[in-house]
C-alpha atoms as a PDB file:
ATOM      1  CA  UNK A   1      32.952  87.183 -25.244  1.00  0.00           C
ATOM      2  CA  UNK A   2      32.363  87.672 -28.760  1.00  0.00           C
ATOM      3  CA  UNK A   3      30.873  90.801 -29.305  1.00  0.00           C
ATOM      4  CA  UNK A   4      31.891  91.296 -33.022  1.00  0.00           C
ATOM      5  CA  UNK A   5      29.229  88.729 -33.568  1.00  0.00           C
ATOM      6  CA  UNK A   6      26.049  90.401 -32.248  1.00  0.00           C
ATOM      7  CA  UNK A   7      23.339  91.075 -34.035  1.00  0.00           C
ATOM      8  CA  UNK A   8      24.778  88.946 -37.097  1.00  0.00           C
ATOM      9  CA  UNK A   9      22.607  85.748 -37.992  1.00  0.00           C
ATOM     10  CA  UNK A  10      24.587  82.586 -37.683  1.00  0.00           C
ATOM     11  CA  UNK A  11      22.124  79.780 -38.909  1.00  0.00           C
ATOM     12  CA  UNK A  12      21.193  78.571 -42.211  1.00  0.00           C
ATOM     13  CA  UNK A  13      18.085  80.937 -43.334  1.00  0.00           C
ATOM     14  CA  UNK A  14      15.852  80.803 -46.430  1.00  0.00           C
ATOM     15  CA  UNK A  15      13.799  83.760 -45.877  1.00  0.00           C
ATOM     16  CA  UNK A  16      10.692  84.769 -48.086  1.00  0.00           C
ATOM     17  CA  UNK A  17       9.847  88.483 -48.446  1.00  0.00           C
ATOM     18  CA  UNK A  18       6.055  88.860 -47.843  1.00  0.00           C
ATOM     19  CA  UNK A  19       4.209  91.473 -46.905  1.00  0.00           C
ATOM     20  CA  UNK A  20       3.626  92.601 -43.173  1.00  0.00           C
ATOM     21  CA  UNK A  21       2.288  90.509 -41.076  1.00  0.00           C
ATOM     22  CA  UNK A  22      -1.740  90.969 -39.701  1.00  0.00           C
ATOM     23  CA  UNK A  23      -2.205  93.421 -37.197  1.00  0.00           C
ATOM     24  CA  UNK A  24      -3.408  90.985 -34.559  1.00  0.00           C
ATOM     25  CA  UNK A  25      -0.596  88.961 -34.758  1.00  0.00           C
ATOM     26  CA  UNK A  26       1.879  92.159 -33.641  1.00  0.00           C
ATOM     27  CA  UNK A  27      -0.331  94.466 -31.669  1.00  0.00           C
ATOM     28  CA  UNK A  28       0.881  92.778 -28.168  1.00  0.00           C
ATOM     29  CA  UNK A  29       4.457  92.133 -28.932  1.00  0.00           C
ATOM     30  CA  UNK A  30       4.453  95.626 -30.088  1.00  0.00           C
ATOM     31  CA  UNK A  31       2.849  96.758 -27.220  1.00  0.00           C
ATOM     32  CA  UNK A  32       5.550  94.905 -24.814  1.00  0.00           C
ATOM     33  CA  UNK A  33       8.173  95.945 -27.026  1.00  0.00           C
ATOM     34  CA  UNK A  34       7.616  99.669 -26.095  1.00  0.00           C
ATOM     35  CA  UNK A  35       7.549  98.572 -22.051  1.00  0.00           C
ATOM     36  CA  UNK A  36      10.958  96.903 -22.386  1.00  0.00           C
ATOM     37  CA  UNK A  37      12.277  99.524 -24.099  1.00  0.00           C
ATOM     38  CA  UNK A  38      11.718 101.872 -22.218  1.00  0.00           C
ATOM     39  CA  UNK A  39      13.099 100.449 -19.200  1.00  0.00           C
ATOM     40  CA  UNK A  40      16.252  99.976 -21.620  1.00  0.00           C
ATOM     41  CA  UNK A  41      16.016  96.060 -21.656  1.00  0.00           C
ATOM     42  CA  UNK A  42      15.983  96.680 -25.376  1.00  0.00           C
ATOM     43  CA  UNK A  43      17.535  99.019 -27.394  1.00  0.00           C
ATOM     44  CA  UNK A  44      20.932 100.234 -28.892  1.00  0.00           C
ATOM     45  CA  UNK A  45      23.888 102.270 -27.508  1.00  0.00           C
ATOM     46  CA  UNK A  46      26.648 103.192 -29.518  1.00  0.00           C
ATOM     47  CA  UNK A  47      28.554 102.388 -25.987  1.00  0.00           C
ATOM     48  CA  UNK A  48      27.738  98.499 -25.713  1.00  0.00           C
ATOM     49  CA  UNK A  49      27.667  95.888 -27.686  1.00  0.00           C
ATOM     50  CA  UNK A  50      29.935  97.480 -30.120  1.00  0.00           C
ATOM     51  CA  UNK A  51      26.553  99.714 -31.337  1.00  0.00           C
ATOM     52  CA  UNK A  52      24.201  96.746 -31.962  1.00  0.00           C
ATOM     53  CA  UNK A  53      20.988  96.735 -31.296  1.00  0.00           C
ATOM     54  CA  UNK A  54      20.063  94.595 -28.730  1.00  0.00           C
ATOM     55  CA  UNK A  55      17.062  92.067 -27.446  1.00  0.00           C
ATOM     56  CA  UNK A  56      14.241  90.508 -29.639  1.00  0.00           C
ATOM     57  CA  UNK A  57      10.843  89.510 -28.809  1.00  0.00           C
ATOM     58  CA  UNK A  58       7.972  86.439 -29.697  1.00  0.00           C
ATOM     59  CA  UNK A  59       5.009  84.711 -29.507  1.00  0.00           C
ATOM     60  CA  UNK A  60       3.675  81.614 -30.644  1.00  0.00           C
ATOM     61  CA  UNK A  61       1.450  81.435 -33.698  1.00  0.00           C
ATOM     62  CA  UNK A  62      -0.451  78.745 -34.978  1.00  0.00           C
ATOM     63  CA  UNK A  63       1.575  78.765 -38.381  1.00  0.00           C
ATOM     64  CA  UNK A  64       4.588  79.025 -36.155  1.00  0.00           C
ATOM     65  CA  UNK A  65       6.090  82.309 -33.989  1.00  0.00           C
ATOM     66  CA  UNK A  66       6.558  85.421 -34.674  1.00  0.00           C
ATOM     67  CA  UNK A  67       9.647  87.323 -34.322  1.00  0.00           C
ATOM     68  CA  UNK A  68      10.916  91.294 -34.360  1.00  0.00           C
ATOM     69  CA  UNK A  69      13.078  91.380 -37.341  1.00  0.00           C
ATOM     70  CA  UNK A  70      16.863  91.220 -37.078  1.00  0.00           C
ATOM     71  CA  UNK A  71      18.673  94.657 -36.122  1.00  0.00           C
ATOM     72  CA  UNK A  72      15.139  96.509 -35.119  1.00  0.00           C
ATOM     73  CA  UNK A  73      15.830  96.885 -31.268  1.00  0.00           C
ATOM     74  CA  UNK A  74      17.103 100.438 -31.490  1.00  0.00           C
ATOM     75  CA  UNK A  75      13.892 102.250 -33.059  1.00  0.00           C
ATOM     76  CA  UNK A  76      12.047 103.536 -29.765  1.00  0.00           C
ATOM     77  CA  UNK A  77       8.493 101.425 -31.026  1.00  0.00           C
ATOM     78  CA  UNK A  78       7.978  98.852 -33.832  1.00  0.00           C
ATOM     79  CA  UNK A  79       5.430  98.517 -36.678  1.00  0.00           C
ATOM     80  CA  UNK A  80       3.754  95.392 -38.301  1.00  0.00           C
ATOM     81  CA  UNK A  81       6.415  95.887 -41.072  1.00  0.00           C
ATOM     82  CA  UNK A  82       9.255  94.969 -38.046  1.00  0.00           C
ATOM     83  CA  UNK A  83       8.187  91.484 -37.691  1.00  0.00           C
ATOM     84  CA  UNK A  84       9.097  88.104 -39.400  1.00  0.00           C
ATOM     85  CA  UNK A  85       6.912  84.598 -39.144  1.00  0.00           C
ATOM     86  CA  UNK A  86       9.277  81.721 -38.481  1.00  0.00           C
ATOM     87  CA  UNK A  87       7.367  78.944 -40.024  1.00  0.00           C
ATOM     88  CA  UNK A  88       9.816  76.009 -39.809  1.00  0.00           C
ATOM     89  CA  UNK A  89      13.405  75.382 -38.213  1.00  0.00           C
ATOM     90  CA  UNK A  90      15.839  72.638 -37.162  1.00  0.00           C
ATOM     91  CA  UNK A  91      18.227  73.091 -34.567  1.00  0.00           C
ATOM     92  CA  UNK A  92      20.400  70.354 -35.734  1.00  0.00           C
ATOM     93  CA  UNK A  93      21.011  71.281 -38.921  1.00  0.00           C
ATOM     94  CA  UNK A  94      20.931  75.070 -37.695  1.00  0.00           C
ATOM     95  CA  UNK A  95      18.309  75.759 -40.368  1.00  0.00           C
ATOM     96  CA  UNK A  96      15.423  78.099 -40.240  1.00  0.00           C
ATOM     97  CA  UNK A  97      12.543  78.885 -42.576  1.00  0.00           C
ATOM     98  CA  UNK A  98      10.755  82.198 -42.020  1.00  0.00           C
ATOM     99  CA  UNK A  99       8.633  84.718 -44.009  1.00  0.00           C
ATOM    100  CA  UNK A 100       7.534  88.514 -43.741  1.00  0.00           C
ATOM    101  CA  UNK A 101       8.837  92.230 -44.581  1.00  0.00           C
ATOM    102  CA  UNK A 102      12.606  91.921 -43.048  1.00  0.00           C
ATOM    103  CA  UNK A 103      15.068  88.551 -41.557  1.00  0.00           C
ATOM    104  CA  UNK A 104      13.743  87.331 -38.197  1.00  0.00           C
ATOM    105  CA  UNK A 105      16.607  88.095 -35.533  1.00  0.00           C
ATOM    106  CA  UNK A 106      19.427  86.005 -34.810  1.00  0.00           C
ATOM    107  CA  UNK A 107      18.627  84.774 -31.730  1.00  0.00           C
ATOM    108  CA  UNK A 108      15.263  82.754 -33.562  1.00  0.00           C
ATOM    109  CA  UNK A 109      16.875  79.249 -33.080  1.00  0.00           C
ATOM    110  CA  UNK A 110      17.040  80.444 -29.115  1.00  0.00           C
ATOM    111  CA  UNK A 111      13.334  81.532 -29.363  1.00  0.00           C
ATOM    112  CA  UNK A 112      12.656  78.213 -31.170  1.00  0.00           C
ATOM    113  CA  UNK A 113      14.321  75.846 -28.830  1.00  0.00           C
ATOM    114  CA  UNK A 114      12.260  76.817 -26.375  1.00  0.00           C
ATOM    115  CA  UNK A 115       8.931  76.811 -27.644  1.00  0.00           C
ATOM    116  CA  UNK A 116       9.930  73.220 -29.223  1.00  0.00           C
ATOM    117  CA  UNK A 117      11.225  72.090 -25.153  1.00  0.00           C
ATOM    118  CA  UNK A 118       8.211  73.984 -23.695  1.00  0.00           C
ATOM    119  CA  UNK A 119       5.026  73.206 -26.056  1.00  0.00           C
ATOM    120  CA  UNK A 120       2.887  75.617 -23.493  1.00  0.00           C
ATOM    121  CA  UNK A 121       4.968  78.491 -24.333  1.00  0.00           C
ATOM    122  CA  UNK A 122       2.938  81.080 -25.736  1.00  0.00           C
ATOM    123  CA  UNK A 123       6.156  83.629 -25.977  1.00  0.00           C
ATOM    124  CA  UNK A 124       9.586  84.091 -25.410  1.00  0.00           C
ATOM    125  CA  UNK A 125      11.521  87.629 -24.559  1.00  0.00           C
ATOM    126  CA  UNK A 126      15.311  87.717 -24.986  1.00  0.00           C
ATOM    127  CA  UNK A 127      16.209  91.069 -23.541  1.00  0.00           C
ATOM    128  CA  UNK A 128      19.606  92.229 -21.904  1.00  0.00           C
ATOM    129  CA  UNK A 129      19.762  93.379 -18.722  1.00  0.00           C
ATOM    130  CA  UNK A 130      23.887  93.872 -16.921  1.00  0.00           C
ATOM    131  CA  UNK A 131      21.891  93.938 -13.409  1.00  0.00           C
ATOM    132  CA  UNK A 132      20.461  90.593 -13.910  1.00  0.00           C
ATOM    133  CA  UNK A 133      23.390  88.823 -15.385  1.00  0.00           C
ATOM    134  CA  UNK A 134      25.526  89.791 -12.442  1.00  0.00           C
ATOM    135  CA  UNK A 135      22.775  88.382 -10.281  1.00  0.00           C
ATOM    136  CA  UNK A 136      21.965  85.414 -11.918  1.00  0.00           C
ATOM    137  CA  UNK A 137      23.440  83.035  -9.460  1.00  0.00           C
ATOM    138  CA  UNK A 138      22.338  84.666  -6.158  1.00  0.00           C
ATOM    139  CA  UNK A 139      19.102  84.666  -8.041  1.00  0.00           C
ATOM    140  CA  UNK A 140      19.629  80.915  -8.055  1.00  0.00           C
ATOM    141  CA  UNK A 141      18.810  81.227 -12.179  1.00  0.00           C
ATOM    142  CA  UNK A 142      19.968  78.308 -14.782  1.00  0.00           C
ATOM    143  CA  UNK A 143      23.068  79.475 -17.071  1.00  0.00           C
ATOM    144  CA  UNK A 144      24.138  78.252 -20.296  1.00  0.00           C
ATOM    145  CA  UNK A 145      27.786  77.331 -20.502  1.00  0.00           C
ATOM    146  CA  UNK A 146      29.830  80.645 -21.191  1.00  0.00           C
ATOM    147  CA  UNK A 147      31.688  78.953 -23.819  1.00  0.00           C
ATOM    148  CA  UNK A 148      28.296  78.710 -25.952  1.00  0.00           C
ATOM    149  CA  UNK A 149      27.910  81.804 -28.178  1.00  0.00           C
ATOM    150  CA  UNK A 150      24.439  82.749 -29.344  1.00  0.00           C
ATOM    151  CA  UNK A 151      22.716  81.815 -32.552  1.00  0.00           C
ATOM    152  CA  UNK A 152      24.481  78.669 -32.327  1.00  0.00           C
ATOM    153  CA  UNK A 153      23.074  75.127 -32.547  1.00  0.00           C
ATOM    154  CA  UNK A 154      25.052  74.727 -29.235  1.00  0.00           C
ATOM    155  CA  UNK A 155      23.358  77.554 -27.833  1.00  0.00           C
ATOM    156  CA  UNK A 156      19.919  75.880 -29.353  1.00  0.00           C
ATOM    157  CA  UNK A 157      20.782  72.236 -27.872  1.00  0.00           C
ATOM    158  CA  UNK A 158      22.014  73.641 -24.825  1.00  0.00           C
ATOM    159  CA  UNK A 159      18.747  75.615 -23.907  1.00  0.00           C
ATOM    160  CA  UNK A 160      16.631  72.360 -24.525  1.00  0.00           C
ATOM    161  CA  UNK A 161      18.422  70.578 -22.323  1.00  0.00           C
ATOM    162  CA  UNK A 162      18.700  73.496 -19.598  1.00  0.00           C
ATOM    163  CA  UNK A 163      14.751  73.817 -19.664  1.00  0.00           C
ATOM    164  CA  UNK A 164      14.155  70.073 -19.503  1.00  0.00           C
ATOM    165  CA  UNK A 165      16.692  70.252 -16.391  1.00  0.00           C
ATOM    166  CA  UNK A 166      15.574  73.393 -14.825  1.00  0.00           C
ATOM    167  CA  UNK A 167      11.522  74.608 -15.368  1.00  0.00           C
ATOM    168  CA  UNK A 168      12.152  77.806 -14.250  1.00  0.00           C
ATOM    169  CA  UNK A 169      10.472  80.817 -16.703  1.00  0.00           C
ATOM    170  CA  UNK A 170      13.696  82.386 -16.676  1.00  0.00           C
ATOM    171  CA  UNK A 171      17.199  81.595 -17.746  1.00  0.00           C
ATOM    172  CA  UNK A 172      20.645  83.755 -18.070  1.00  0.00           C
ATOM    173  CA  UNK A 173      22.978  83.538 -21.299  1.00  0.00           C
ATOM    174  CA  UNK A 174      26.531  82.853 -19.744  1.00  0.00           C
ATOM    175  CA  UNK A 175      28.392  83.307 -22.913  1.00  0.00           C
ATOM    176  CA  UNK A 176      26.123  86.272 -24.075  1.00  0.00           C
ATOM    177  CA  UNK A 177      27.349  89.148 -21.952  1.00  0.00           C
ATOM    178  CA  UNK A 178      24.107  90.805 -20.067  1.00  0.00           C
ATOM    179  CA  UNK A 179      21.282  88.196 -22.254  1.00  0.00           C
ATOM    180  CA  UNK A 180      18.768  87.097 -20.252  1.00  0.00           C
ATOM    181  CA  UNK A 181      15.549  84.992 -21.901  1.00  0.00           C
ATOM    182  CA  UNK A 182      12.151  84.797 -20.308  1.00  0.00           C
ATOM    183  CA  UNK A 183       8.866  83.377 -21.680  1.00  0.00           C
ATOM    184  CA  UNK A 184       5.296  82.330 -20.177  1.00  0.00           C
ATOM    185  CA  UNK A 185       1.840  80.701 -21.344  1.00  0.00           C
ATOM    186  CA  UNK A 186       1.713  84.098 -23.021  1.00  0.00           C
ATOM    187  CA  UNK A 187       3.381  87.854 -23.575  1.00  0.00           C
ATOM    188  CA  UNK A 188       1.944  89.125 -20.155  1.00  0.00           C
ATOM    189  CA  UNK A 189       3.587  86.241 -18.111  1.00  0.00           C
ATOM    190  CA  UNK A 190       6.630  86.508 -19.819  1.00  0.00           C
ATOM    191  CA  UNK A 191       6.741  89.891 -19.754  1.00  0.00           C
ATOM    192  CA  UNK A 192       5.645  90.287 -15.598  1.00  0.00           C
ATOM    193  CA  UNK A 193       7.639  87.600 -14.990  1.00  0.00           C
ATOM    194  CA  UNK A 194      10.932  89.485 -16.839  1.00  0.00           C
ATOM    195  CA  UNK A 195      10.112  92.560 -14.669  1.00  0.00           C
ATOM    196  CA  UNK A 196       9.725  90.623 -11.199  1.00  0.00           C
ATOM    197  CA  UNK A 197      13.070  88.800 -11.911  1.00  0.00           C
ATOM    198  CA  UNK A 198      14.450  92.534 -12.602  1.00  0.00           C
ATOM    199  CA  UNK A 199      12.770  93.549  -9.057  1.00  0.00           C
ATOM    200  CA  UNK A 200      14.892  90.520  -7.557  1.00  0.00           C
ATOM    201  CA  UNK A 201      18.005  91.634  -9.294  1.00  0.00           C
ATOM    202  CA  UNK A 202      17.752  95.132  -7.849  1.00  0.00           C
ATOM    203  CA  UNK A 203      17.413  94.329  -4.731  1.00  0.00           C
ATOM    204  CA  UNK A 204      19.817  91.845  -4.238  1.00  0.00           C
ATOM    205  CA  UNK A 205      21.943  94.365  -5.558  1.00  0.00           C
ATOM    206  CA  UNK A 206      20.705  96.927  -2.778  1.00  0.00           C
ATOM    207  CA  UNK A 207      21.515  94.685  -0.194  1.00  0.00           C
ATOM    208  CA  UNK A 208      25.559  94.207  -1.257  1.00  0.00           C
ATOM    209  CA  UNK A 209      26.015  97.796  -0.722  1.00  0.00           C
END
């Protein structure tokens, strides 16, 4: 696994500096943010990941979806200035437009693919969890090919495809040591169903010892 290239954006971005974005449009991703960081599902440790932070979060907006900003995982809560707007993107050409304070993260084409396979998504949660990567095949969860790195059009393609195959609300990164993405109709079912999936993971875990 390629860990030198975590947390570095891989796709084609033009990015406008705005101001930050409206308070409404953060206030529940920044309320979810704190949640999954505390339980460690986002963060940084100078121990993994080679000290990146890690995870990203996003909902769906009518101009597009918002994003946290690249790199802005390891602060323990976020502010409206953390966030990015995507407002346009291509998974082909690995292109993405986006505006705001700071560069959306570089897993946005991930969050994009699947709002663009799943049109009822309301928000998508990339976190990384080692307990539910280990389990993600006793927890009978779809995998994208561990040859696929992240922020890839690959990765992009390959998550359209995986969604159309599998509708589960859950999926684990193969080739992205510990990523796991989950999203719902909006940030609550994303977020619950994240935490019952970690539930699962922990006690399938219980029972192997």
């Amino acid at each position: 696994m390629n860990h030198s290239a975590e947390g570095v954006i891989r796709f084609d971005l033009t990015h406008t500096k705005t101001p930050a974005l409206p308070v409404e449009d953060t206030a529940t991703l920044r309320a979810w943010f704190t949640i999954l960081r505390q339980l460690e599902l986002l963060g940084q440790d100078p121990g993994r990941y080679l000290g990146y932070a890690y995870g990203n979060i996003s909902t769906r907006t009518q101009g597009g979806f918002v994003i946290s900003c690249t790199q802005t995982s390891g602060k323990t809560a976020l502010q409206q200035e953390d966030f990015a707007l995507v407002t346009g993107f291509d998974t082909r050409s690995n292109r993405l437009v986006s505006e705001g304070p700071c560069p959306p993260s570089s897993e946005a084409m991930t969050h994009g693919a699947v709002y663009q396979a799943l049109p009822r998504t309301g928000a998508v949660f990339h976190v990384h969890s080692p307990i539910i990567w280990r389990q993600a095949r006793a927890l009978a969860l779809p995998e994208t090919d561990p040859s696929i790195e992240y922020g890839t059009p690959e990765m992009a393609e390959a998550v359209m495809t995986l969604l159309q195959d599998n509708p589960a609300r859950v999926f684990s990164m193969g080739g992205h040591e510990d990523g796991i993405v989950a999203w719902g109709g909006n940030a609550a079912e994303a977020g619950c169903r994240l935490l019952d999936t970690l539930a699962q993971a922990r006690t399938q875990s219980n029972r192997l010892r």
